[in-house]
PDB file of N, CA and C in Angstrom:
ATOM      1  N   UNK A   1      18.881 -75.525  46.047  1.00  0.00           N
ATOM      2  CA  UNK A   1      19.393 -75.382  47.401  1.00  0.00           C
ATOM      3  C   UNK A   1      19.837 -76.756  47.899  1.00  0.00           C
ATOM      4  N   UNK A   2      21.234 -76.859  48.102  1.00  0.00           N
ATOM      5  CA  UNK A   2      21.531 -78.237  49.196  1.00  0.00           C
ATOM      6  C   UNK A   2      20.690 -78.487  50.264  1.00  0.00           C
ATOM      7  N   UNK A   3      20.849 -79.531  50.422  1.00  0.00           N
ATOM      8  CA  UNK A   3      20.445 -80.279  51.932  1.00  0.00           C
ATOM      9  C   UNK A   3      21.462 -79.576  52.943  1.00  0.00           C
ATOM     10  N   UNK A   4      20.790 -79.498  54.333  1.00  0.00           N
ATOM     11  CA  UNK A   4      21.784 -79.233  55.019  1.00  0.00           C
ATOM     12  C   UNK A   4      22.973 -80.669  55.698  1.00  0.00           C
ATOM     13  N   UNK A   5      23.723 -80.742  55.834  1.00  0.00           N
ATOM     14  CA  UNK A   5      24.464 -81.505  56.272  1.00  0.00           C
ATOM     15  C   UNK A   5      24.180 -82.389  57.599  1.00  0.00           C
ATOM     16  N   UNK A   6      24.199 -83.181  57.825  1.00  0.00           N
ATOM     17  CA  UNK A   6      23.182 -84.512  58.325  1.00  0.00           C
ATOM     18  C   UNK A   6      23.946 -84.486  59.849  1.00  0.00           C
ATOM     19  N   UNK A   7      23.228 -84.570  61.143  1.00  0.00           N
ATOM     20  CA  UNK A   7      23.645 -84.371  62.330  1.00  0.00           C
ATOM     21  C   UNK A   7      24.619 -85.706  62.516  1.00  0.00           C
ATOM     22  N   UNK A   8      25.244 -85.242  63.379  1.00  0.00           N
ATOM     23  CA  UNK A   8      26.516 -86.330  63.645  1.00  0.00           C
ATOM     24  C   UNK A   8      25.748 -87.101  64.576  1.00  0.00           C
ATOM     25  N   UNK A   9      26.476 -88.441  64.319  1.00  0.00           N
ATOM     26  CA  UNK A   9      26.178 -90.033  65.031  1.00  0.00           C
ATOM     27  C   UNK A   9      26.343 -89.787  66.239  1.00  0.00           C
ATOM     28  N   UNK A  10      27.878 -89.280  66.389  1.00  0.00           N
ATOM     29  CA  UNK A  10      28.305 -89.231  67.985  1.00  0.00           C
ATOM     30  C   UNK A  10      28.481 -87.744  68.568  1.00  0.00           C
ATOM     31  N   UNK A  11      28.103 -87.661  69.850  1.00  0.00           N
ATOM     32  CA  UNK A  11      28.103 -86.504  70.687  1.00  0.00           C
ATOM     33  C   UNK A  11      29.240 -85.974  70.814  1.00  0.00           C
ATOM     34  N   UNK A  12      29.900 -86.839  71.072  1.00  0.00           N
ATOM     35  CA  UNK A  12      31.824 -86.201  70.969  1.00  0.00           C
ATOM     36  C   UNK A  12      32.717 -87.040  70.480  1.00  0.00           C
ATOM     37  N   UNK A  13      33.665 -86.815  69.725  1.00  0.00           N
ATOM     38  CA  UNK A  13      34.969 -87.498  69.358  1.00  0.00           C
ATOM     39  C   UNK A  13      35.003 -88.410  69.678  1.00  0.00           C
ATOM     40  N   UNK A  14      35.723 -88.781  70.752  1.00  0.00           N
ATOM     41  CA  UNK A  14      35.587 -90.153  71.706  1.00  0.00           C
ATOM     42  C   UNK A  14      34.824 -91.154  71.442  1.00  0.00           C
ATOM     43  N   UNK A  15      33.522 -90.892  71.699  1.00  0.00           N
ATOM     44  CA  UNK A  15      32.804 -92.022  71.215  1.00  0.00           C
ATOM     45  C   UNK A  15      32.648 -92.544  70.088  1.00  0.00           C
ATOM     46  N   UNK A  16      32.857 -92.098  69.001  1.00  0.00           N
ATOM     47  CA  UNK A  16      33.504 -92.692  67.919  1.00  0.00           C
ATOM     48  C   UNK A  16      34.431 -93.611  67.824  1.00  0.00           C
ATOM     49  N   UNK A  17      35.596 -92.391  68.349  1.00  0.00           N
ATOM     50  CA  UNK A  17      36.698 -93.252  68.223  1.00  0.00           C
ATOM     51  C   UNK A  17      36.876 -94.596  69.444  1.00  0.00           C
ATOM     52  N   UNK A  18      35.661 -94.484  70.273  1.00  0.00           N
ATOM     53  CA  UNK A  18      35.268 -95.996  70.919  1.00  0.00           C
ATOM     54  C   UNK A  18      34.975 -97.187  70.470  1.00  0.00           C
ATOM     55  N   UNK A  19      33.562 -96.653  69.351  1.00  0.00           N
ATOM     56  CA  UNK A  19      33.225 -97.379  68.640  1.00  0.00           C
ATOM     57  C   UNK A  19      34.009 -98.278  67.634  1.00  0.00           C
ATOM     58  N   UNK A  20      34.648 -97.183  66.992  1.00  0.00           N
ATOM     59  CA  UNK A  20      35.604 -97.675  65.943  1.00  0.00           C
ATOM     60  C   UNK A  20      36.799 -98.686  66.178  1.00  0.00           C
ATOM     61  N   UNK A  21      37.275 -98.832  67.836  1.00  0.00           N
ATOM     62  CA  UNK A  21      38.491 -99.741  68.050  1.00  0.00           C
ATOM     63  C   UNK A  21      37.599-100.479  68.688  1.00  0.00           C
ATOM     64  N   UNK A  22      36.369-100.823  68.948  1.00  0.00           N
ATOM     65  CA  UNK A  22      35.567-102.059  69.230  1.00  0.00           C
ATOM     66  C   UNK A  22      35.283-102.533  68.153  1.00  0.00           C
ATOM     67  N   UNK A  23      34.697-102.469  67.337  1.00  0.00           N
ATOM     68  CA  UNK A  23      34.259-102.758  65.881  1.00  0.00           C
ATOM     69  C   UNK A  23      36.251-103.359  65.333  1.00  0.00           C
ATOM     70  N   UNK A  24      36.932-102.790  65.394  1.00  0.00           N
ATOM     71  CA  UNK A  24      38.332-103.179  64.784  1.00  0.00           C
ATOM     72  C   UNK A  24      38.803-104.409  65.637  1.00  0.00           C
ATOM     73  N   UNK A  25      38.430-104.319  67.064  1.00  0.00           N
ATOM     74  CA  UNK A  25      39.149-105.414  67.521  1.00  0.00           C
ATOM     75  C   UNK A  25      38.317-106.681  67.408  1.00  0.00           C
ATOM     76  N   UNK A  26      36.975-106.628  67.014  1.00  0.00           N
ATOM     77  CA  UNK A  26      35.956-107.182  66.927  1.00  0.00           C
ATOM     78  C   UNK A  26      36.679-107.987  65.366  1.00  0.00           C
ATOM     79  N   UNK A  27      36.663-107.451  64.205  1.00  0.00           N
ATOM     80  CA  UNK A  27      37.195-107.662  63.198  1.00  0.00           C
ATOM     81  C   UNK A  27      38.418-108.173  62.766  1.00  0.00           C
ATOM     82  N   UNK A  28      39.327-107.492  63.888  1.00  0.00           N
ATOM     83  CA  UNK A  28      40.858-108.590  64.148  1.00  0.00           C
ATOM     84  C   UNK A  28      40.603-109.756  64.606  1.00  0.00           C
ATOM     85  N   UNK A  29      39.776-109.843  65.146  1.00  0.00           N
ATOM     86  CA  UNK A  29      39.260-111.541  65.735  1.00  0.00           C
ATOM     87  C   UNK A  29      39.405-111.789  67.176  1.00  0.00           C
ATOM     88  N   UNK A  30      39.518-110.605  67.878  1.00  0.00           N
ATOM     89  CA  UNK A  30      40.118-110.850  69.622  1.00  0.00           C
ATOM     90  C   UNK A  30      38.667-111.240  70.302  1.00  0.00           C
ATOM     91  N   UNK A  31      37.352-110.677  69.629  1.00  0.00           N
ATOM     92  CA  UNK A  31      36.091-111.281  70.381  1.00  0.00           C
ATOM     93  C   UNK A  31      34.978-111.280  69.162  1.00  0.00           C
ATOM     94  N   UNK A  32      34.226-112.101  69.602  1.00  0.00           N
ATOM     95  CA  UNK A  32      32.988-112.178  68.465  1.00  0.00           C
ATOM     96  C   UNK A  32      32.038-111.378  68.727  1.00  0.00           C
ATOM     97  N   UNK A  33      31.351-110.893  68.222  1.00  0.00           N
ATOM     98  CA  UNK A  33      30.367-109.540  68.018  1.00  0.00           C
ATOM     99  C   UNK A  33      29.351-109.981  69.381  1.00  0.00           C
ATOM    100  N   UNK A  34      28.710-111.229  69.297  1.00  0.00           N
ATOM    101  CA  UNK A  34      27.739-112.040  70.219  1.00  0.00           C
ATOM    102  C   UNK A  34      28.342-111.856  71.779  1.00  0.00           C
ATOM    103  N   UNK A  35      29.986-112.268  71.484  1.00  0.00           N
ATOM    104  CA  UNK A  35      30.224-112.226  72.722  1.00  0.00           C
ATOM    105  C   UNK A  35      30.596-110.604  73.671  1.00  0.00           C
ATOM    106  N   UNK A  36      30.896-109.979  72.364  1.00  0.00           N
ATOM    107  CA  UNK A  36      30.752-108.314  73.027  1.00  0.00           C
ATOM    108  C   UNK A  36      29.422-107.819  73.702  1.00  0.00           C
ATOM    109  N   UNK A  37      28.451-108.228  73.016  1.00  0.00           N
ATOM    110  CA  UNK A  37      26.788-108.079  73.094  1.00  0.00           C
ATOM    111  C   UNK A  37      26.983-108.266  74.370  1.00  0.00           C
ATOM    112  N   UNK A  38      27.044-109.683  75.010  1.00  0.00           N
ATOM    113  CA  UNK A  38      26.712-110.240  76.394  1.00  0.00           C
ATOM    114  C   UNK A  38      27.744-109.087  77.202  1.00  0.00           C
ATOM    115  N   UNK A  39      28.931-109.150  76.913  1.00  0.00           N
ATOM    116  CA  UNK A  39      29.589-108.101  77.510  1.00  0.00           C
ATOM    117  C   UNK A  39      28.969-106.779  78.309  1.00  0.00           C
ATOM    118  N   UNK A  40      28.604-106.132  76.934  1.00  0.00           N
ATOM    119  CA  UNK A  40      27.890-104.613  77.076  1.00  0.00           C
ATOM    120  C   UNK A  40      26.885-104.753  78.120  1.00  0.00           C
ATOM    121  N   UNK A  41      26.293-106.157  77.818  1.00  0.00           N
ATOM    122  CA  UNK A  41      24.478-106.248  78.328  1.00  0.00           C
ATOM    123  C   UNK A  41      24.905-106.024  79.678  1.00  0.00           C
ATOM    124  N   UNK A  42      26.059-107.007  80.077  1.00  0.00           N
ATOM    125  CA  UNK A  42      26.854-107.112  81.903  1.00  0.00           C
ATOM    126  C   UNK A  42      26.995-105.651  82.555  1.00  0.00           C
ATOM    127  N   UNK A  43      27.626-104.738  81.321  1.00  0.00           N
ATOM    128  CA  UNK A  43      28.078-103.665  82.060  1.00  0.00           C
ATOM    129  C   UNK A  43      26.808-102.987  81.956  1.00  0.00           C
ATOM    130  N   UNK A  44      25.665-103.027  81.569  1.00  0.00           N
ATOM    131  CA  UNK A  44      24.386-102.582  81.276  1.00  0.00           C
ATOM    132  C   UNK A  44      23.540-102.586  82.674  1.00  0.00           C
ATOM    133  N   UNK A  45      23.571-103.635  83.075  1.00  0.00           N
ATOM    134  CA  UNK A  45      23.140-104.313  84.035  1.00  0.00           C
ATOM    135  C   UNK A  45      23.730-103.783  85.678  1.00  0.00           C
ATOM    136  N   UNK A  46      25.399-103.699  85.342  1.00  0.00           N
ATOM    137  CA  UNK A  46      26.215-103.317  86.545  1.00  0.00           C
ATOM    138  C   UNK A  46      26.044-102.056  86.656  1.00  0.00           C
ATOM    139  N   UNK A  47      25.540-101.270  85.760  1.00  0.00           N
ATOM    140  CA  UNK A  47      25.708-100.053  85.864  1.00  0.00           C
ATOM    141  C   UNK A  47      24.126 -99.751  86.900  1.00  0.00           C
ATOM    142  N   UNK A  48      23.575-100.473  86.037  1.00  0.00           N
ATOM    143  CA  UNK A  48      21.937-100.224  86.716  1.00  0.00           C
ATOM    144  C   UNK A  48      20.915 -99.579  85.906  1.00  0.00           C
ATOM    145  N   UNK A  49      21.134 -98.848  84.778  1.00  0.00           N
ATOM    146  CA  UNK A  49      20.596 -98.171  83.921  1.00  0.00           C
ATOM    147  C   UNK A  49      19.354 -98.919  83.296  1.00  0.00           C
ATOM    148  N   UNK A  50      18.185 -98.154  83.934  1.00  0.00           N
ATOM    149  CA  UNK A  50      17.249 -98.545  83.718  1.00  0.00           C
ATOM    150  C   UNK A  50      16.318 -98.356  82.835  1.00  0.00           C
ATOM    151  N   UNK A  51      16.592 -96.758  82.529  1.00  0.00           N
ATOM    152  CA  UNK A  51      16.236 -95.927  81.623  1.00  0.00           C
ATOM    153  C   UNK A  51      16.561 -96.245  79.950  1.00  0.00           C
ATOM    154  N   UNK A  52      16.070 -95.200  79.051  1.00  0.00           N
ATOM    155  CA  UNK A  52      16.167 -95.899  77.864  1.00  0.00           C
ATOM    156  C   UNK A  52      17.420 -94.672  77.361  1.00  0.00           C
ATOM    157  N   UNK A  53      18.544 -95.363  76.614  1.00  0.00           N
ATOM    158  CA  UNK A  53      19.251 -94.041  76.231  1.00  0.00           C
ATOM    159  C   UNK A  53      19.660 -93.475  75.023  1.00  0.00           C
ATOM    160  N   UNK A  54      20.266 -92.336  75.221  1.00  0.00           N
ATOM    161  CA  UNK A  54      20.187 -91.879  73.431  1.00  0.00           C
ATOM    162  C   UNK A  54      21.262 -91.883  73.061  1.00  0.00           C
ATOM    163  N   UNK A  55      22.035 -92.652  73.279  1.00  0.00           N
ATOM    164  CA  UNK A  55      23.436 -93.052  72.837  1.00  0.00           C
ATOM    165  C   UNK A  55      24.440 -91.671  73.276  1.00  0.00           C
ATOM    166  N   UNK A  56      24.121 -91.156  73.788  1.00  0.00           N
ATOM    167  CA  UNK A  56      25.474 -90.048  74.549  1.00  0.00           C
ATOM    168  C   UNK A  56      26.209 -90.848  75.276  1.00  0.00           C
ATOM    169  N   UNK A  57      26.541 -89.602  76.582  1.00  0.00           N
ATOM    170  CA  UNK A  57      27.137 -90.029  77.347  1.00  0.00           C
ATOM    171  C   UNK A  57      27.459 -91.285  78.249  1.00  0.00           C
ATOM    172  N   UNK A  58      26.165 -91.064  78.499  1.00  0.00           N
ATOM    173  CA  UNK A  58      25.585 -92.524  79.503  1.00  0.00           C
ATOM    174  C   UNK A  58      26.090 -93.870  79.083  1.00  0.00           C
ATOM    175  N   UNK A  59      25.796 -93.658  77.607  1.00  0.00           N
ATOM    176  CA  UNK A  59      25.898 -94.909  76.921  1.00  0.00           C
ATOM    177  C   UNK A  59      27.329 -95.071  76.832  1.00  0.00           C
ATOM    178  N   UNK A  60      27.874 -94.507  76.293  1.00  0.00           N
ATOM    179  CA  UNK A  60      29.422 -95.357  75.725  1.00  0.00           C
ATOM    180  C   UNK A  60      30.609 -94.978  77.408  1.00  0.00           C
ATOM    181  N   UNK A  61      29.783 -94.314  78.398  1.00  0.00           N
ATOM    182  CA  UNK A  61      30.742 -94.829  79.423  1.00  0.00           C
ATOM    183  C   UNK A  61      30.715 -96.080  79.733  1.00  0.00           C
ATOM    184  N   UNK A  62      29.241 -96.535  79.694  1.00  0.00           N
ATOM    185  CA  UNK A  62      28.907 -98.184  79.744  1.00  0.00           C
ATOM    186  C   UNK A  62      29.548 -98.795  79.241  1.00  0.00           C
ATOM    187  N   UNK A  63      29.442 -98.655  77.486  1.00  0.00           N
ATOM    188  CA  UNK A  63      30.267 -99.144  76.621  1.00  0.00           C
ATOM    189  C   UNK A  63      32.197 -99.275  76.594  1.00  0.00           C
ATOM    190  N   UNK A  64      32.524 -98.111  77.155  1.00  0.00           N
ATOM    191  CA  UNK A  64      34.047 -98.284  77.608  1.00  0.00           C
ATOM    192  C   UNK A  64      34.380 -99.161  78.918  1.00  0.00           C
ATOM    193  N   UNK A  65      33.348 -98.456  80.258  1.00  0.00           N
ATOM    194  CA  UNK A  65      33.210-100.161  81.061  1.00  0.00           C
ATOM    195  C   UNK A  65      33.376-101.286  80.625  1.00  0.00           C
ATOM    196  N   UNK A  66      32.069-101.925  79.694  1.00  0.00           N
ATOM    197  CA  UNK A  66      32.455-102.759  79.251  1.00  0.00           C
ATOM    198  C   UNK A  66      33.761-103.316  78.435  1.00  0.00           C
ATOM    199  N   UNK A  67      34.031-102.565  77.412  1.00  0.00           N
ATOM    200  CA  UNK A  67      35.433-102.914  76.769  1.00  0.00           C
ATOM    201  C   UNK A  67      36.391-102.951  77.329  1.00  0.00           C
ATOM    202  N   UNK A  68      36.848-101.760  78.616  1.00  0.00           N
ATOM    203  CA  UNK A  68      38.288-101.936  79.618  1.00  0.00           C
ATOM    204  C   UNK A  68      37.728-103.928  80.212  1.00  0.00           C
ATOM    205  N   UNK A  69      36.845-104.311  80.787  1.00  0.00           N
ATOM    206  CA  UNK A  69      36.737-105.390  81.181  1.00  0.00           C
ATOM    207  C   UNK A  69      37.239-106.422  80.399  1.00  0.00           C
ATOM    208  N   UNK A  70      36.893-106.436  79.043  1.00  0.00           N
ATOM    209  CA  UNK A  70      36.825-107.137  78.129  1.00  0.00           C
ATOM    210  C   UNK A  70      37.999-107.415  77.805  1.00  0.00           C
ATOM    211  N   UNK A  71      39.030-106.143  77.724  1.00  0.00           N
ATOM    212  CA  UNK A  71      40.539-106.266  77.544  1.00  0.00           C
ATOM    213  C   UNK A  71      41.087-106.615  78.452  1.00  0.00           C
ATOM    214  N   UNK A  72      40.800-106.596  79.515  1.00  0.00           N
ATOM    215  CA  UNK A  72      41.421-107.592  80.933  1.00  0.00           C
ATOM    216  C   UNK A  72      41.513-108.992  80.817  1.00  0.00           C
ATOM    217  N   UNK A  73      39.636-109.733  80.319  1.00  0.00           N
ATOM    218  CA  UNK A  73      39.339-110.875  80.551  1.00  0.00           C
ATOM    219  C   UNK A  73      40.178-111.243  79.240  1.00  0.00           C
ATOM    220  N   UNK A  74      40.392-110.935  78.245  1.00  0.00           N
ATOM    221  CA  UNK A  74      41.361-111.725  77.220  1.00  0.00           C
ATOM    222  C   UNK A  74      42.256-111.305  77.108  1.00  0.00           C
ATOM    223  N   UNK A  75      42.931-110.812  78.366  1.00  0.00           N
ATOM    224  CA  UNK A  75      44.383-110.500  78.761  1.00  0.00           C
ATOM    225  C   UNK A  75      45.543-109.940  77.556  1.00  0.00           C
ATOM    226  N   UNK A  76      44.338-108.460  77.271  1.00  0.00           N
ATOM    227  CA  UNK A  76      44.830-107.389  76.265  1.00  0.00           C
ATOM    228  C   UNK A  76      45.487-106.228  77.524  1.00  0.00           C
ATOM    229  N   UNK A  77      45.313-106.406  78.231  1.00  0.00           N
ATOM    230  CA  UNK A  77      45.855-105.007  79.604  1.00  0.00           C
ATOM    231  C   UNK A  77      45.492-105.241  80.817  1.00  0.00           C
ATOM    232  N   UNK A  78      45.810-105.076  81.705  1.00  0.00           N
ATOM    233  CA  UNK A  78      45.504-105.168  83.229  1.00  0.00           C
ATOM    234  C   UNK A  78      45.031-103.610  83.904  1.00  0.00           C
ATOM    235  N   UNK A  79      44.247-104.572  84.847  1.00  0.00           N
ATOM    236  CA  UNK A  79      43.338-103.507  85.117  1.00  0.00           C
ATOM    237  C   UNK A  79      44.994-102.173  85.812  1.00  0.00           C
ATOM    238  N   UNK A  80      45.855-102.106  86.527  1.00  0.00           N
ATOM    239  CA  UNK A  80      46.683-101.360  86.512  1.00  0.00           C
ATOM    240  C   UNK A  80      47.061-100.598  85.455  1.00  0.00           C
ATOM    241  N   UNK A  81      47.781-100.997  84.425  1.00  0.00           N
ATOM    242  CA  UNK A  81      47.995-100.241  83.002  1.00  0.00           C
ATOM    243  C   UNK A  81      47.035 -99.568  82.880  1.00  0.00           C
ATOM    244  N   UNK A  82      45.452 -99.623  82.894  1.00  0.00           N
ATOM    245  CA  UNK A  82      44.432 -98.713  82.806  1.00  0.00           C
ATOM    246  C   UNK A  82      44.227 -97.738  83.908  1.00  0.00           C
ATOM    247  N   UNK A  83      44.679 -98.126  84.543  1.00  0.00           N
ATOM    248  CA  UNK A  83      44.631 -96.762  86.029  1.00  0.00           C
ATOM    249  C   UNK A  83      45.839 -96.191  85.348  1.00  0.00           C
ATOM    250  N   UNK A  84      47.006 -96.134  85.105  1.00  0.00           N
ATOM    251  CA  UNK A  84      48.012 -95.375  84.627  1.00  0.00           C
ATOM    252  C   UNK A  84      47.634 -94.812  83.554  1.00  0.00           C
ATOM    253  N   UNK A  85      47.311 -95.112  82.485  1.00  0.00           N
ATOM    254  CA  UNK A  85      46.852 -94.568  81.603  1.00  0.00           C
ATOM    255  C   UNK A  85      46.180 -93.881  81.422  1.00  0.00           C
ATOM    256  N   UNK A  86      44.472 -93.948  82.463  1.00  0.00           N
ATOM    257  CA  UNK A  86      44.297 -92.460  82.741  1.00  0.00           C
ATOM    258  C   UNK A  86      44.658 -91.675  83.497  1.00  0.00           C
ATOM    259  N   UNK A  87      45.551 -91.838  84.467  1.00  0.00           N
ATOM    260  CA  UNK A  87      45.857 -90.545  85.405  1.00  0.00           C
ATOM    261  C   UNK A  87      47.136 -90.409  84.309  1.00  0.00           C
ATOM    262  N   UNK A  88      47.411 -90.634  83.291  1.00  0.00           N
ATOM    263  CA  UNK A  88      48.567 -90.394  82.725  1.00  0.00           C
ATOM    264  C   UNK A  88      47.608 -89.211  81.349  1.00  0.00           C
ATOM    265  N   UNK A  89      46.407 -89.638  80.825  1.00  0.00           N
ATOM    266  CA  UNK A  89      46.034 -88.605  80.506  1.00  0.00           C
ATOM    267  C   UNK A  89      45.344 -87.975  81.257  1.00  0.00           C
ATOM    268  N   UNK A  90      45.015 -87.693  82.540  1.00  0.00           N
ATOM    269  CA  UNK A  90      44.430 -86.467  83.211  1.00  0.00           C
ATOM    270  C   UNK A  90      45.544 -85.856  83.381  1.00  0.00           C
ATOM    271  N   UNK A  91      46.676 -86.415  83.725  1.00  0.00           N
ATOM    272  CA  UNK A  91      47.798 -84.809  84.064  1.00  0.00           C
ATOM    273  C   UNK A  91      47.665 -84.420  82.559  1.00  0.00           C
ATOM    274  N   UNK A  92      48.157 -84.898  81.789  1.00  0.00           N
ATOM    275  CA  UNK A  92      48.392 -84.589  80.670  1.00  0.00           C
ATOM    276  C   UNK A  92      46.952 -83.489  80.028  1.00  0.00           C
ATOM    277  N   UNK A  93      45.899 -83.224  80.263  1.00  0.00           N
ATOM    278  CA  UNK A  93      45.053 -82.467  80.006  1.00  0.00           C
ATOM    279  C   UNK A  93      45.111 -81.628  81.042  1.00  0.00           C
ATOM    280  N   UNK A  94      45.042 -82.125  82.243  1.00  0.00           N
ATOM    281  CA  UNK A  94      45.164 -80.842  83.373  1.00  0.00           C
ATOM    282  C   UNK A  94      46.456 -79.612  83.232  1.00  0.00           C
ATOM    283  N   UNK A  95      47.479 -79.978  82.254  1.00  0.00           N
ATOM    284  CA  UNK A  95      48.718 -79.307  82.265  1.00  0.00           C
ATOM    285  C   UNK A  95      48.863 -79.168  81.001  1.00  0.00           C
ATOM    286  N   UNK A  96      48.074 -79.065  79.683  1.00  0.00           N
ATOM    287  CA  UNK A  96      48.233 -78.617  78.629  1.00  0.00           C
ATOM    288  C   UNK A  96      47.426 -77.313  78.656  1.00  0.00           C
ATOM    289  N   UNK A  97      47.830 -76.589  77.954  1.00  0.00           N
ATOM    290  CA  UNK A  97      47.487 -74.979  77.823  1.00  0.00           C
ATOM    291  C   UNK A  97      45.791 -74.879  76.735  1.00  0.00           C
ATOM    292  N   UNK A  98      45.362 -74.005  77.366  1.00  0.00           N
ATOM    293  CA  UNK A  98      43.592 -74.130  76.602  1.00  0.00           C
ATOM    294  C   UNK A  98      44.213 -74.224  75.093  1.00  0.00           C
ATOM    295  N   UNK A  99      43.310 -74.828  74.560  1.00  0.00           N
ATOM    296  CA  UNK A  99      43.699 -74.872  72.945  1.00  0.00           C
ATOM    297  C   UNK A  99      44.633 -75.513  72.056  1.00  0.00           C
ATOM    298  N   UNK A 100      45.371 -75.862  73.207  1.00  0.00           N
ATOM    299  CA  UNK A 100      47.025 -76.530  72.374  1.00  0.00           C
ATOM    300  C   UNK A 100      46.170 -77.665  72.476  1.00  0.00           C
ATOM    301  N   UNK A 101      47.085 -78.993  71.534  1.00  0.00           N
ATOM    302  CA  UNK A 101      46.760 -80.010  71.596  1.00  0.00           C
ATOM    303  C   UNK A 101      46.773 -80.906  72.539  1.00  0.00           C
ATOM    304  N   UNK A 102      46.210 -82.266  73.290  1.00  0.00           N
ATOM    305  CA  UNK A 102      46.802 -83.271  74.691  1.00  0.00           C
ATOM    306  C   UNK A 102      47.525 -84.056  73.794  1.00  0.00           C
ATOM    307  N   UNK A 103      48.787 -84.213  74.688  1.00  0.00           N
ATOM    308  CA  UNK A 103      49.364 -85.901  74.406  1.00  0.00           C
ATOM    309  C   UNK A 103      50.162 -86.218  75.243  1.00  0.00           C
ATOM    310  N   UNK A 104      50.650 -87.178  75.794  1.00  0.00           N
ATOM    311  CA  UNK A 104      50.993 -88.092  76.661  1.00  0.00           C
ATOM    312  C   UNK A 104      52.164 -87.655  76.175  1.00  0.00           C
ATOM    313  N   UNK A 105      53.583 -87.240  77.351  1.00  0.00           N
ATOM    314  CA  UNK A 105      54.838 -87.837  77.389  1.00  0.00           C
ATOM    315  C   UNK A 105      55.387 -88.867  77.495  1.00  0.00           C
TER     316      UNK A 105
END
């Protein structure tokens, strides 16, 4: 009899694919791992989260906090471009049909 197949890392998509373009930009060389750390710890802190967490939700909104900041302070995007970008994907999910795929016009 197989093993059953091993529970997933991340709660949803997304956070993966969070992880994965932090870790990449980390590796392109735009910030050093140490200095992401202090990063996260900031938005850790700003957030207020006192509690201990299990890496869901809670966590990698922190974690995207932190990184939108991060791409500001080494002037990868402005905080504007990121307000467009998501109200550019909320219409874009609010006006795609259940089931079809989202993507940005």
């Amino acid at each position: 009899m197989s093993a059953p197949p091993p529970e997933p890392v991340f709660e949803e998509v997304w956070q993966g694919q969070l992880f994965a373009l932090t870790v990449h930009l980390n590796e392109s060389g735009y910030f050093s791992w140490s200095d992401w750390a202090k990063k996260f710890g900031t938005s850790l802190n700003k957030h207020g989260v006192d509690r201990a967490l299990n890496g869901g939700e809670d966590y990698f909104t922190v974690w995207l906090d932190a990184l939108e900041e991060f791409l500001i302070e080494i002037n990868m995007t402005g905080r504007k471009d990121l307000v467009l970008i998501k109200e550019a994907w909320k219409t874009a999910y609010l006006t795609t049909p259940h089931g079809a795929p989202i993507s940005l016009k």
